[in-house]
Protein backbone atom coordinates (compact mmCIF):
# COMPACT_ATOMS: atom_id res chain seq x y z
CA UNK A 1 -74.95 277.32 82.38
CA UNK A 2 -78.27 275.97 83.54
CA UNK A 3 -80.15 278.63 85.69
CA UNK A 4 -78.45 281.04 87.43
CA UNK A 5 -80.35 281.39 90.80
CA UNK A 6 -80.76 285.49 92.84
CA UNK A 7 -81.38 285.57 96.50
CA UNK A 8 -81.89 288.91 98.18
CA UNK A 9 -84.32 289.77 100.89
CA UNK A 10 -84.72 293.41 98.80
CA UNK A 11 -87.47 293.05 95.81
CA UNK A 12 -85.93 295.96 93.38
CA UNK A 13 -82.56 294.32 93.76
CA UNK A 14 -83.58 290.49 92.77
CA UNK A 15 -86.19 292.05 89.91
CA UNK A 16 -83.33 294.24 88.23
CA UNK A 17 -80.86 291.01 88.54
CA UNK A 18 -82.78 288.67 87.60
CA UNK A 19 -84.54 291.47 83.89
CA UNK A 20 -80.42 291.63 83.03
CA UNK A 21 -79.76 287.77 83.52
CA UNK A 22 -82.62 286.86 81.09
CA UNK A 23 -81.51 289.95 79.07
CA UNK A 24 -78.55 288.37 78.26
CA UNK A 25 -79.90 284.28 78.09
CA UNK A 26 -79.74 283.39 81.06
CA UNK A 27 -82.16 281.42 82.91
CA UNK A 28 -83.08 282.60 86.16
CA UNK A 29 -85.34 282.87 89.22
CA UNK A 30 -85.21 284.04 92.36
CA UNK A 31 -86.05 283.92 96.23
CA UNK A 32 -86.31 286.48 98.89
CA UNK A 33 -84.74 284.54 101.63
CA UNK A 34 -82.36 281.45 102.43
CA UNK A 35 -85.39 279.24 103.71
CA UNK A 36 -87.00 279.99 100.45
CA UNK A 37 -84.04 279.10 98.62
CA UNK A 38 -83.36 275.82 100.66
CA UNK A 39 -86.91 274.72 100.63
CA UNK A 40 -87.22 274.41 96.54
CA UNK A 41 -86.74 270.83 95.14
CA UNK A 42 -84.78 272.38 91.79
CA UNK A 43 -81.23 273.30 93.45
CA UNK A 44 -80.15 270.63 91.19
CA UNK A 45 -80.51 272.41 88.13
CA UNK A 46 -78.49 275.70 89.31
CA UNK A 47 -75.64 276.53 88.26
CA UNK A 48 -74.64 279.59 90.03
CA UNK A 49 -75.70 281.64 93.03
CA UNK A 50 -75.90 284.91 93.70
CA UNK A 51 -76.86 285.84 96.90
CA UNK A 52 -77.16 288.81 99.47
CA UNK A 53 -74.72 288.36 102.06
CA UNK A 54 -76.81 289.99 105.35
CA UNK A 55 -80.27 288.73 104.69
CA UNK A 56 -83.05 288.42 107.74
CA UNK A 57 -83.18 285.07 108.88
CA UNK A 58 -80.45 283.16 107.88
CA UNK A 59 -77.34 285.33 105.83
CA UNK A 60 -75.91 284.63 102.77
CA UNK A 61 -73.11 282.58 104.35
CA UNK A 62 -75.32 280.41 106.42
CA UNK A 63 -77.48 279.40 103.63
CA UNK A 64 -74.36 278.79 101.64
CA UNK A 65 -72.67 276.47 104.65
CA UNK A 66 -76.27 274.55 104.20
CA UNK A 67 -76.05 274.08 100.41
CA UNK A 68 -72.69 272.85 101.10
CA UNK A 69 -73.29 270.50 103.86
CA UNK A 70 -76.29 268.82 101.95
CA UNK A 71 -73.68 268.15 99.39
CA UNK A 72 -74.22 270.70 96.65
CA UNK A 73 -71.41 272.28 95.11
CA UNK A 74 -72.58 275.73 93.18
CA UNK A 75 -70.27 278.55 92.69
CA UNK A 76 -71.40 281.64 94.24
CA UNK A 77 -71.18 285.47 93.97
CA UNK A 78 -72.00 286.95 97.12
CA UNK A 79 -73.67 290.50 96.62
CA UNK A 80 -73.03 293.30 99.60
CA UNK A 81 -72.79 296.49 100.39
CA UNK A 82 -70.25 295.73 103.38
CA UNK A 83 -66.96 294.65 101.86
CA UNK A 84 -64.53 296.03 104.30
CA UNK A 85 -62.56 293.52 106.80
CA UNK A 86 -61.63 290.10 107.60
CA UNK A 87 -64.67 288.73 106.76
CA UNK A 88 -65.16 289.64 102.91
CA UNK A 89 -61.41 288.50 102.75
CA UNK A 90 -61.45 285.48 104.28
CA UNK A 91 -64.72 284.87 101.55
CA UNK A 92 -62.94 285.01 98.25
CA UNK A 93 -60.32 283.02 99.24
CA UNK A 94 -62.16 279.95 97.97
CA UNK A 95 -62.06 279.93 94.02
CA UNK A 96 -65.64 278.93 93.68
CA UNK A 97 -67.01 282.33 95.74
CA UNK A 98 -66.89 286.21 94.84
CA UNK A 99 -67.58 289.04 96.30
CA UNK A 100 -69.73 291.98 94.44
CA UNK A 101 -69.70 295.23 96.02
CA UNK A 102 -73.44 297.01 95.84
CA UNK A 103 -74.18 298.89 94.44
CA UNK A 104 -72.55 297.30 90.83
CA UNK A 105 -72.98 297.77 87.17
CA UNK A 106 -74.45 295.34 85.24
CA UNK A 107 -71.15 295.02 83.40
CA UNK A 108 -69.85 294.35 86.60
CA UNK A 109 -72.08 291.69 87.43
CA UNK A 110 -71.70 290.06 84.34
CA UNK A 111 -67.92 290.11 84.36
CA UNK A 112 -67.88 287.88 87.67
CA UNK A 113 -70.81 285.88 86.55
CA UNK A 114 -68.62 284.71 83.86
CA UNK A 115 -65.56 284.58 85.94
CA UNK A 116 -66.86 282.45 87.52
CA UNK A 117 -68.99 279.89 85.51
C-alpha cells in the first residue's frame, strides 16, 4: 500500500488517524477538506481514502464522485457518525467503499483498512 490518504474537516480526528496509520507503517497525510484533497498533484500515489462523509464544502461523497470522474480509482472508507438509512446502505454496496461508524477503535479502523486494501 502506497500512502493511505485522511480527509476530515475536524483536526483531532485526522491527527489521531493519521499518529495510528504511521504507527503501524503506513504512509500517510492528510487534508481538511475535499478542495484540499482535489487540488494536490500526488492522488496518484494513494492507495486508499478515508474520508469524512459530511464535510463543509463539498461531502465526502461529492469529492469521491470527482476522484472518480477524473478517472481515479482508490478504494475508500468513508468515516461518519450518521450511519442510519438508505444512504449509508446504498454506500457499501460497491466493494471498493466502507462505511466506519465514529466514533471507532483503532482496531476497528485497521480491520477495514485491510479489508479493504
Amino acid at each position: 500500500m502506497d500512502t493511505v490518504c485522511v480527509i476530515d474537516d475536524e483536526l483531532a480526528v485526522r491527527k489521531a488517524v493519521v499518529n495510528l496509520l504511521k504507527s503501524e507503517g503506513y504512509d500517510a497525510i492528510s487534508f481538511s477538506s475535499g478542495e484540499s484533497l482535489l487540488e494536490f498533484d500526488g492522488k496518484h500515489a494513494i492507495s486508499c481514502l478515508l474520508m469524512d462523509l459530511n464535510m463543509p464544502g463539498l461531502t465526502g461523497r461529492e469529492t469521491y464522485g470527482q476522484l472518480l470522474s477524473a478517472g481515479y480509482q482508490i478504494p475508500i472508507i468513508y468515516m461518519t457518525a450518521e450511519t442510519d438509512g438508505q444512504d449509508a446502505a446504498a454506500l457499501t454496496k460497491v466493494d471498493s467503499v466502507r462505511l466506519l461508524a465514529k466514533p471507532f477503535t483503532a482496531e476497528a479502523l485497521l480491520r477495514a483498512l485491510r479489508a479493504i486494501a
